[in-house]
N, C-alpha and C. Protein backbone atom coordinates (compact mmCIF):
# COMPACT_ATOMS: atom_id res chain seq x y z
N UNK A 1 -6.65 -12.10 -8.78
CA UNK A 1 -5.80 -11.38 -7.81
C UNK A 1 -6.66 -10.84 -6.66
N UNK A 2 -5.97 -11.11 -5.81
CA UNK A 2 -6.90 -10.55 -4.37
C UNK A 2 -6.63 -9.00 -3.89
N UNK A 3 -7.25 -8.75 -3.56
CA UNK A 3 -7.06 -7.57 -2.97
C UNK A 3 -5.83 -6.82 -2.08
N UNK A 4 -5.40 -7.92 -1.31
CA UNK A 4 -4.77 -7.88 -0.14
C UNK A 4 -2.91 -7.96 -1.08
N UNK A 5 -3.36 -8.45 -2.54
CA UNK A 5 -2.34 -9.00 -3.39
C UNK A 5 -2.17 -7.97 -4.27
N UNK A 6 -3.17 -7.00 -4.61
CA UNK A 6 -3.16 -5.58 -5.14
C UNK A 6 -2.44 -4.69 -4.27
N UNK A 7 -2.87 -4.50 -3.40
CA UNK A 7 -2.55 -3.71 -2.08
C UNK A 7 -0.80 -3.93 -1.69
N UNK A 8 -0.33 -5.21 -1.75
CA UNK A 8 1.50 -5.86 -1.66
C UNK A 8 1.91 -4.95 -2.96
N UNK A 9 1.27 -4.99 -4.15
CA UNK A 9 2.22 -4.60 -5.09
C UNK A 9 2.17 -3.00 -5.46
N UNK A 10 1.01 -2.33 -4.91
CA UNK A 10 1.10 -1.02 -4.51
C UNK A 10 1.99 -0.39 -3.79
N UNK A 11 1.82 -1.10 -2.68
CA UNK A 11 3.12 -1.05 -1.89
C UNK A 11 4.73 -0.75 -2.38
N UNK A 12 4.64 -1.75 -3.23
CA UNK A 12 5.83 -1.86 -3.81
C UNK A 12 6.34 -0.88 -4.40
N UNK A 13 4.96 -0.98 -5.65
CA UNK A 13 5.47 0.62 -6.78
C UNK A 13 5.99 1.46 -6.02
N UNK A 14 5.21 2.16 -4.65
CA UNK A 14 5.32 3.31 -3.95
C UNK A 14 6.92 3.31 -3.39
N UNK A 15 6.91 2.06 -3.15
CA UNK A 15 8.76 1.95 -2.47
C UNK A 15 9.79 2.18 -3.75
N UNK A 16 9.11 1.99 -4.92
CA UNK A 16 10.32 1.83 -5.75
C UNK A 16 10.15 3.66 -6.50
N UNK A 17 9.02 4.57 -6.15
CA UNK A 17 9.16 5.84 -6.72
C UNK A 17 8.58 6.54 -5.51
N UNK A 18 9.42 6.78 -4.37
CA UNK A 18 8.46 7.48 -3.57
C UNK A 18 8.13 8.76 -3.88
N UNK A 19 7.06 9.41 -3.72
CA UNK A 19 6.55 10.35 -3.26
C UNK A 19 5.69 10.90 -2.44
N UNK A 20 6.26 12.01 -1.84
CA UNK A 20 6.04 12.45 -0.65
C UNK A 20 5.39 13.42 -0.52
N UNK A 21 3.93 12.80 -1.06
CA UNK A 21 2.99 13.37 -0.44
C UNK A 21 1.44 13.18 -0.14
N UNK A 22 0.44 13.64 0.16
CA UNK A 22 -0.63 13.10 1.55
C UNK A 22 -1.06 11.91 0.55
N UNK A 23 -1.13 11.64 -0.23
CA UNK A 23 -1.97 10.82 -1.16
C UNK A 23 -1.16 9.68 -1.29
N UNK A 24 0.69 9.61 -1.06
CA UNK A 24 1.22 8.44 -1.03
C UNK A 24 0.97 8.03 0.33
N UNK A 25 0.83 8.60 1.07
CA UNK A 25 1.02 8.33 2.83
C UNK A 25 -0.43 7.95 3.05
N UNK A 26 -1.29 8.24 2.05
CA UNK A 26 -2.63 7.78 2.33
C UNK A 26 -2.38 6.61 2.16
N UNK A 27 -2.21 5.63 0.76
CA UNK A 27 -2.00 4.85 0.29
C UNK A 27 -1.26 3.98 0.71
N UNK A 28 -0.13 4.21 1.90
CA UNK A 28 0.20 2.99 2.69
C UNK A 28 -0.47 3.04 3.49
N UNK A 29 -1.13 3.62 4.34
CA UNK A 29 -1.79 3.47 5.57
C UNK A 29 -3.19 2.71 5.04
N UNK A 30 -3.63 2.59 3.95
CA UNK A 30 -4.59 2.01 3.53
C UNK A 30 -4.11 0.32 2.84
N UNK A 31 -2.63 0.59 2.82
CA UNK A 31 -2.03 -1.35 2.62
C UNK A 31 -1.83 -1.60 3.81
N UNK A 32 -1.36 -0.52 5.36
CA UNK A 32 -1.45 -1.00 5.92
C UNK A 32 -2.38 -1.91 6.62
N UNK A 33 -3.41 -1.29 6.63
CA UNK A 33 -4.78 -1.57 6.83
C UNK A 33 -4.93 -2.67 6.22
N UNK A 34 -4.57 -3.08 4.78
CA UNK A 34 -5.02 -3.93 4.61
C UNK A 34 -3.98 -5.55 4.79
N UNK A 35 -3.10 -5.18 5.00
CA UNK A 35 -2.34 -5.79 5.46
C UNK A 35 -2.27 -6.01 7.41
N UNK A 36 -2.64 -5.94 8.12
CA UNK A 36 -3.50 -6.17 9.12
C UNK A 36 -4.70 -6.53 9.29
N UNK A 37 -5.39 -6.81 8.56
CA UNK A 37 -6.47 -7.33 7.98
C UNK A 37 -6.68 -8.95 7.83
N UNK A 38 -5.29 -9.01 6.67
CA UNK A 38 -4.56 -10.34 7.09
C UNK A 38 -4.15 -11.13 7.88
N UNK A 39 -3.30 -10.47 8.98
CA UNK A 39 -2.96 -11.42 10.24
C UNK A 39 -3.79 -11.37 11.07
């Protein structure tokens, strides 16, 4: 599994239990990241 493929399904979990707070919002901005990375 790649990284970028860790990072999609993080994503995910986070969409399917959000919580709201600095450490989830860290955590997309760091798939974002890595998901720009990509294209």
């Amino acid at each position: 599994m790649t990284r970028a493929t860790a990072a999609l399904q993080r994503e995910q979990e986070l969409r399917k239990h959000p919580t709201p707070t600095i450490h989830s919002s860290n955590e997309e901005a760091l798939s974002a990241d890595a998901l720009s990375k990509l294209l």
